[in-house]
N, C-alpha and C. Protein backbone atom coordinates (compact mmCIF):
# COMPACT_ATOMS: atom_id res chain seq x y z
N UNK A 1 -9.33 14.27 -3.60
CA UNK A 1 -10.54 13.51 -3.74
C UNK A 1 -10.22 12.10 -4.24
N UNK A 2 -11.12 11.05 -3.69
CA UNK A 2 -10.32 9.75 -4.21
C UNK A 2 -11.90 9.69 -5.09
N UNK A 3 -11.18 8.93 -6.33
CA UNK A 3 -12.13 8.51 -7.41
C UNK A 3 -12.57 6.99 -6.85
N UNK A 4 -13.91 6.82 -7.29
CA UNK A 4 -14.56 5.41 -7.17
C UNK A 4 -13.93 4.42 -6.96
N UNK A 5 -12.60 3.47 -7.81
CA UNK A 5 -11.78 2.47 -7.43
C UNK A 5 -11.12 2.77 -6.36
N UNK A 6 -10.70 4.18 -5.87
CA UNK A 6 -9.94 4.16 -4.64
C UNK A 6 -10.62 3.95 -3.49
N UNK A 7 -12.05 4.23 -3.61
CA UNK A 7 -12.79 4.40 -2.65
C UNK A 7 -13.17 2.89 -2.29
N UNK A 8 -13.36 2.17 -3.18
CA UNK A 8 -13.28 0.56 -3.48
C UNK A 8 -12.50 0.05 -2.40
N UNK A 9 -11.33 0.25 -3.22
CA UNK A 9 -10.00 -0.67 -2.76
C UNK A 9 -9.99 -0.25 -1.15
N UNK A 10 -10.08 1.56 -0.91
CA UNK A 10 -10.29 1.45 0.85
C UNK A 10 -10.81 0.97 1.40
N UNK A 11 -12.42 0.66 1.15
CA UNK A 11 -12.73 0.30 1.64
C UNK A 11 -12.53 -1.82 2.05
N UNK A 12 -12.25 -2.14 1.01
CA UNK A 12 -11.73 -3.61 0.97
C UNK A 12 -10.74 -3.80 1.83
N UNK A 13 -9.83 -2.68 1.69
CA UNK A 13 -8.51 -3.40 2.58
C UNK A 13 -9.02 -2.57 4.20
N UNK A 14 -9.70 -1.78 4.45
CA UNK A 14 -10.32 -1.70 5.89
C UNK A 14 -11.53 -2.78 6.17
N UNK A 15 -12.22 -3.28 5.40
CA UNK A 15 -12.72 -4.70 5.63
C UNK A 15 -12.02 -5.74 6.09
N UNK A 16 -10.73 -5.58 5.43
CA UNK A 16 -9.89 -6.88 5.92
C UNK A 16 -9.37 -6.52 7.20
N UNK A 17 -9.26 -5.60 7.77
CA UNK A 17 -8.74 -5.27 9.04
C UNK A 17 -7.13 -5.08 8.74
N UNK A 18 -6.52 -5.39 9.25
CA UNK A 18 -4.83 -5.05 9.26
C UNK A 18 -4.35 -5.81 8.29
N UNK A 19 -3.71 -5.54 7.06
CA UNK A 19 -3.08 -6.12 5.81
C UNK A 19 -1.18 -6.17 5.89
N UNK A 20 -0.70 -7.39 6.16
CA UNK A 20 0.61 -7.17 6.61
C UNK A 20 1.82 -7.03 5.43
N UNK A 21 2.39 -6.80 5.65
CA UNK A 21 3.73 -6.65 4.57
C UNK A 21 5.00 -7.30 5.26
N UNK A 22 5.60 -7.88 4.56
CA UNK A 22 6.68 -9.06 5.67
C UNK A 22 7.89 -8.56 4.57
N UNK A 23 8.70 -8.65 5.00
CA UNK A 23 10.61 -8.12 4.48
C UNK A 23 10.36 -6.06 4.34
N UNK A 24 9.42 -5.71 4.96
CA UNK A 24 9.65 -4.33 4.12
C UNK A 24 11.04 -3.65 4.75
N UNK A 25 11.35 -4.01 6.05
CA UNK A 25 11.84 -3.31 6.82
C UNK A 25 11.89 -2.90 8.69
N UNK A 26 12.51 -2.35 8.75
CA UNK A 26 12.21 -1.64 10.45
C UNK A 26 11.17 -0.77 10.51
N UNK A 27 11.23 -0.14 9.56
CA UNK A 27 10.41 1.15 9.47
C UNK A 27 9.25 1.72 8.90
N UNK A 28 8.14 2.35 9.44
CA UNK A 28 7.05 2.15 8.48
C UNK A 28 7.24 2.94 7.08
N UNK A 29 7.83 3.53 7.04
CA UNK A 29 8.07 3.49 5.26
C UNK A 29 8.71 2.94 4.37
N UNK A 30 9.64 2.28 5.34
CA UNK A 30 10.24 0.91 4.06
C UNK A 30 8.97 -0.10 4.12
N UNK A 31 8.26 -0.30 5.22
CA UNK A 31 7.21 -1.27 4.96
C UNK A 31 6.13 -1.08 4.43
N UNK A 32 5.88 0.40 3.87
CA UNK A 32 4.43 1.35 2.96
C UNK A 32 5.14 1.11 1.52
N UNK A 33 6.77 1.50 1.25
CA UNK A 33 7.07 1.19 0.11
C UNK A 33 6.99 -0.24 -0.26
N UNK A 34 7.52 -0.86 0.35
CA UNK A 34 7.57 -2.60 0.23
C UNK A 34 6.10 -3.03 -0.16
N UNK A 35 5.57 -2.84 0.45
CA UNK A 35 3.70 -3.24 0.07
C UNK A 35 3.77 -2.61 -1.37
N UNK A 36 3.45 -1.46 -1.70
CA UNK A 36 3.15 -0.62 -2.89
C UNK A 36 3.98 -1.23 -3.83
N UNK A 37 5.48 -1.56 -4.17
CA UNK A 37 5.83 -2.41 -4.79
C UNK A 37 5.53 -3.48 -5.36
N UNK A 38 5.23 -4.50 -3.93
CA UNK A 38 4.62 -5.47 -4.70
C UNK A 38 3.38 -5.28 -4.63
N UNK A 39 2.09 -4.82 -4.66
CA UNK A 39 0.93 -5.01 -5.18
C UNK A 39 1.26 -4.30 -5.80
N UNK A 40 1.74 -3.10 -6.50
CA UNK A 40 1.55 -2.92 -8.13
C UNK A 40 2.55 -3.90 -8.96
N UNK A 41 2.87 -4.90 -8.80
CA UNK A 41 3.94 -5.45 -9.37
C UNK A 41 3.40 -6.93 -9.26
N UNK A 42 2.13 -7.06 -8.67
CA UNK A 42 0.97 -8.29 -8.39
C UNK A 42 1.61 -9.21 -7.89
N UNK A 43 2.44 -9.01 -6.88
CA UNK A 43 2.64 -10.18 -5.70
C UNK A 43 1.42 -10.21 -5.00
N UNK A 44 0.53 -10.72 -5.28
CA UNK A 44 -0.57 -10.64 -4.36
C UNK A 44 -0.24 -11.59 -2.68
N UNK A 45 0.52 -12.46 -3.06
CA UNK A 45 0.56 -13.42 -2.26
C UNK A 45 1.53 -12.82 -0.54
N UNK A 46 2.45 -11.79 -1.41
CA UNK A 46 3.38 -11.36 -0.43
C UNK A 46 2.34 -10.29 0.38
N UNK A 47 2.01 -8.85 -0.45
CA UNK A 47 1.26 -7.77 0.19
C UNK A 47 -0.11 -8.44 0.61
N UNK A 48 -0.57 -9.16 0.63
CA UNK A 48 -1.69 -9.16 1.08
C UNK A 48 -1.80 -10.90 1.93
N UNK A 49 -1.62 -10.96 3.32
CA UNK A 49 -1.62 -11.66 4.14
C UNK A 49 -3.31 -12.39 4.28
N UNK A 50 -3.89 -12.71 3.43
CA UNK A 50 -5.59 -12.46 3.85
C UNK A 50 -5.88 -13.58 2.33
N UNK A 51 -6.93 -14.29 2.79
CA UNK A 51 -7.60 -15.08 1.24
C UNK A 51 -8.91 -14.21 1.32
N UNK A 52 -8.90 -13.39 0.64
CA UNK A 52 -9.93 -12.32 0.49
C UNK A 52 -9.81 -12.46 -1.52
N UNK A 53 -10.72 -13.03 -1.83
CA UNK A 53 -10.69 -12.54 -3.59
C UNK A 53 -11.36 -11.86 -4.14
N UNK A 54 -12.15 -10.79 -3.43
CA UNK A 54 -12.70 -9.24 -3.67
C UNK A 54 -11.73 -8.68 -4.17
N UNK A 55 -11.00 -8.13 -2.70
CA UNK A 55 -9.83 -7.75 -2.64
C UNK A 55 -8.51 -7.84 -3.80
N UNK A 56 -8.06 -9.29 -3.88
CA UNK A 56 -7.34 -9.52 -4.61
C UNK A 56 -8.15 -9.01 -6.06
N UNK A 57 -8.93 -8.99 -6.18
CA UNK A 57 -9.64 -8.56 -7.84
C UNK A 57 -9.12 -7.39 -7.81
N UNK A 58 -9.71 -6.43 -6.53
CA UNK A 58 -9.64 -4.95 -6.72
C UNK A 58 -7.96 -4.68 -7.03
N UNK A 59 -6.95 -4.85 -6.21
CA UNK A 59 -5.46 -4.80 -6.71
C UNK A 59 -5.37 -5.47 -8.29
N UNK A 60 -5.62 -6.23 -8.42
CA UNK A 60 -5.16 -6.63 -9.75
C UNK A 60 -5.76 -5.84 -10.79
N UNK A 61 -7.17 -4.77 -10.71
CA UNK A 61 -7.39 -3.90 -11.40
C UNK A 61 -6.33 -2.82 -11.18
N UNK A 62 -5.93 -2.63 -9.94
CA UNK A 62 -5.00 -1.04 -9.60
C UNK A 62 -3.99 -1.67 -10.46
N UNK A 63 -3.21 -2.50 -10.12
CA UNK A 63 -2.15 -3.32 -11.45
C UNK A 63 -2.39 -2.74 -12.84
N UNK A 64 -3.60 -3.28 -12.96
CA UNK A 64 -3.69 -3.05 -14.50
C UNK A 64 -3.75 -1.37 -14.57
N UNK A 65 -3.94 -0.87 -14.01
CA UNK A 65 -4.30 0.84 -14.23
C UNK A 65 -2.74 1.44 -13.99
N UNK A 66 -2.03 0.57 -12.72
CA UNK A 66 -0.69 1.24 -13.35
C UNK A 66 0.09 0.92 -14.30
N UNK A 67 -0.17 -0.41 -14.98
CA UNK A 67 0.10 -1.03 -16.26
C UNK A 67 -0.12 -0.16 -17.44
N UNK A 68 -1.32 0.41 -17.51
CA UNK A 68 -1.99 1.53 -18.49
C UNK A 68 -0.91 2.43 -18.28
N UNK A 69 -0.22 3.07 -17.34
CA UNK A 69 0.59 4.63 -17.05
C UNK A 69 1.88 4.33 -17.18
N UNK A 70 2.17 2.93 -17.71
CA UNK A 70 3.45 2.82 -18.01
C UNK A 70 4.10 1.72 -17.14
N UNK A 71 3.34 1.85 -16.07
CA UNK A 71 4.23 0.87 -14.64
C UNK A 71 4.78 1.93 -13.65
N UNK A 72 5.18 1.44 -12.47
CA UNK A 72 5.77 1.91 -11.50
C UNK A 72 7.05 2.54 -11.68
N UNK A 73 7.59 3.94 -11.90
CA UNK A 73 8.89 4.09 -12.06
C UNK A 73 9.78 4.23 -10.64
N UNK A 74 8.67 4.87 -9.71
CA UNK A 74 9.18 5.34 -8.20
C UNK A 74 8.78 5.51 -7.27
N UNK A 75 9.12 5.34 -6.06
CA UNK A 75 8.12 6.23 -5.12
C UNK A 75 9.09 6.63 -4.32
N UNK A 76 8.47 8.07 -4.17
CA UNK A 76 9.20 9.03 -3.01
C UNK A 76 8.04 9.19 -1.76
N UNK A 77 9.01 8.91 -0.79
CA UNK A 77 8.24 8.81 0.51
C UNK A 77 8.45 10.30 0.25
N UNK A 78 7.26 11.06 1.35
CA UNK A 78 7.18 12.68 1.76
C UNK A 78 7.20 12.62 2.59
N UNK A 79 6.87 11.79 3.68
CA UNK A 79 6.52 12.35 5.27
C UNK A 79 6.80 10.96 5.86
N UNK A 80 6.92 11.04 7.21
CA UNK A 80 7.11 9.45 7.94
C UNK A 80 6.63 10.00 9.42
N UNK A 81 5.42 10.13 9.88
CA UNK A 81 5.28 9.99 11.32
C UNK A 81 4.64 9.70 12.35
N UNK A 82 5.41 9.06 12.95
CA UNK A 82 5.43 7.70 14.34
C UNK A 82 5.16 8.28 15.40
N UNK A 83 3.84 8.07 15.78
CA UNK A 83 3.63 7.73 17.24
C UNK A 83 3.29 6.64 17.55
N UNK A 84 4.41 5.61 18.94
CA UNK A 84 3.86 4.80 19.43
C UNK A 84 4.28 3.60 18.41
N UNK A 85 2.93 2.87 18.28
CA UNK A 85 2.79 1.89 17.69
C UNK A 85 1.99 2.45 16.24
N UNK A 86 1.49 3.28 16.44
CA UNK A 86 1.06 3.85 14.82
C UNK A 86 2.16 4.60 13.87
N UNK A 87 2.01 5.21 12.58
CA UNK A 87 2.38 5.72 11.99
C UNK A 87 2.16 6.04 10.40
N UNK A 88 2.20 7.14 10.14
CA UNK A 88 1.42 7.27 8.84
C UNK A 88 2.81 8.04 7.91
N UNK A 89 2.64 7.31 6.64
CA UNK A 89 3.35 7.34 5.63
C UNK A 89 2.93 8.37 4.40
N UNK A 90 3.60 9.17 4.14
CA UNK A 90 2.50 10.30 2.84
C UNK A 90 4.19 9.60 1.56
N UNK A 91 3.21 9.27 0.64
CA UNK A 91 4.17 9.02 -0.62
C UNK A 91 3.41 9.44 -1.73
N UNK A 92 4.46 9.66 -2.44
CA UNK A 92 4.19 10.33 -3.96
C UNK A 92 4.39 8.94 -4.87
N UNK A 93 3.44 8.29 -6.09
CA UNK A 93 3.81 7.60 -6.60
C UNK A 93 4.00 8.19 -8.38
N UNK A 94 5.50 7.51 -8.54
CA UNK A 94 5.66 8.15 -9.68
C UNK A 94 5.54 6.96 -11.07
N UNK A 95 4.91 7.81 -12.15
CA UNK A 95 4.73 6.31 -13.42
C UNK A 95 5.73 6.71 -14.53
N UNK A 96 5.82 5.42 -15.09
CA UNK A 96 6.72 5.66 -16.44
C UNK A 96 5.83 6.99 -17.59
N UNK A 97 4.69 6.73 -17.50
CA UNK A 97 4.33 8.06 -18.20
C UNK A 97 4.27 9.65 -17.97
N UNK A 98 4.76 9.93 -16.76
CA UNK A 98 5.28 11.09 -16.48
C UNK A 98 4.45 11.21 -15.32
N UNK A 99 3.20 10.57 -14.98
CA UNK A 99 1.94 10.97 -14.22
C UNK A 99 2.84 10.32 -12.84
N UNK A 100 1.78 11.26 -11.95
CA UNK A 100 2.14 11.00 -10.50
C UNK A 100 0.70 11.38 -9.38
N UNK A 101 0.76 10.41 -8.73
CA UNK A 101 -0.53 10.49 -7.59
C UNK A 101 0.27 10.53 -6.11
N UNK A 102 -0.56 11.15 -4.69
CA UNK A 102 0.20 11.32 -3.70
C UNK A 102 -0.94 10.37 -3.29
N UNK A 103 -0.35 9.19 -1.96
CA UNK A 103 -0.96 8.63 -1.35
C UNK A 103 -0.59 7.88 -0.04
N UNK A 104 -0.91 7.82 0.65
CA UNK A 104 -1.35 8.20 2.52
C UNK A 104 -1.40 6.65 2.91
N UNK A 105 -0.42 6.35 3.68
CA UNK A 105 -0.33 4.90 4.51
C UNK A 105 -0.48 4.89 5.69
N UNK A 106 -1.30 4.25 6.41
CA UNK A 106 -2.06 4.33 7.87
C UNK A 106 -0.90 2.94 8.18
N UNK A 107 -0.06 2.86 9.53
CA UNK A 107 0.47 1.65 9.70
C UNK A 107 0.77 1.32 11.42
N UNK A 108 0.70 0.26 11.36
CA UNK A 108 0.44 -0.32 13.13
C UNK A 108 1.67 -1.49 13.16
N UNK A 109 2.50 -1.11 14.17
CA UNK A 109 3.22 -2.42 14.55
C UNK A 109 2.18 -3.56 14.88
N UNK A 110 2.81 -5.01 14.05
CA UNK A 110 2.51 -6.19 14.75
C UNK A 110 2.54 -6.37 16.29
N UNK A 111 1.44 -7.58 16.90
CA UNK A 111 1.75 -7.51 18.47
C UNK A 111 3.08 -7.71 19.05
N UNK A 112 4.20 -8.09 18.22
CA UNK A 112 4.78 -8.45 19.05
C UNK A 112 6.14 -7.41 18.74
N UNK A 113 5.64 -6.38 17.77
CA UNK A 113 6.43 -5.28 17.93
C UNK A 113 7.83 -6.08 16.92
N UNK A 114 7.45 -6.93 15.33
CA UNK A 114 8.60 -7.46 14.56
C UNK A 114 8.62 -6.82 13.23
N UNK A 115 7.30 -6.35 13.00
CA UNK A 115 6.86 -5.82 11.37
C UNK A 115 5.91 -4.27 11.81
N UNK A 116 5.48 -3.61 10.97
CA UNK A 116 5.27 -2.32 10.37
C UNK A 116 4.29 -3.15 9.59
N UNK A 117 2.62 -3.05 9.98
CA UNK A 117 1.53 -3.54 8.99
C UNK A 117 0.72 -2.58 8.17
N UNK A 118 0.18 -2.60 7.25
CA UNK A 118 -0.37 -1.16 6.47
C UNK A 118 -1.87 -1.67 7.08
N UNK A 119 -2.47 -0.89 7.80
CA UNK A 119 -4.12 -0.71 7.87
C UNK A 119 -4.88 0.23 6.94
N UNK A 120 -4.40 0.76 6.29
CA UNK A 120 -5.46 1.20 5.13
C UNK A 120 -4.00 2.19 3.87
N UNK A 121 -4.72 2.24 2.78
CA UNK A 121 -3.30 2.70 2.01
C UNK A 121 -5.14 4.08 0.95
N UNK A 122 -4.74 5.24 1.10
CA UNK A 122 -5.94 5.73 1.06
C UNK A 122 -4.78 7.24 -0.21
């Protein structure tokens, strides 16, 4: 079940339509980890391709909430799978306070087939 801010933040970053991530990688889970990195780590400027300052509010609250759990200690990808031009990412995120949440990356090659973009992180 996603609680109220998650339901937020989905819906914000499916407002924005396709949210890109640039250096993650070849692959859509180096490019689901690469995003998750830096927006909990408030690169806003890198993960989020868009002048949206809803948006940017709502991450900088998720920031602060993983700030509260200690910070980011890890993430373990669980699953990686590609069809096509789609592909969906299942990761476990792990915090310095022992706590851990599992969460689901929807991702679409760019048109020209160079980057792995996250369309919704749920």
């Amino acid at each position: 079940m996603l609680n109220i801010q998650a339901k937020l933040t989905l819906s914000a970053i499916l407002a924005l339509g396709f949210i890109g991530c640039g250096g993650g990688g070849n692959t859509p889970k180096d490019a689901a980890v690469v995003f998750l990195e830096k927006k909990y780590n408030g690169d806003l400027t890198s993960s989020i391709e868009a002048d949206q300052e809803r948006t940017k509010e709502i991450i900088k609250r998720q920031g602060n909430k993983v700030k509260e759990k200690g910070g980011l200690k890890e993430i373990e990808v669980l699953s990686e799978d590609t069809v096509g031009k789609d592909a969906i990412v299942g990761l476990r995120l792990h915090y310095n306070n022992g706590e851990s949440e599992i969460q689901r990356a929807t991702l679409r090659r760019n048109h020209n087939d160079t980057k792995w973009l996250i369309s919704t992180m749920e």
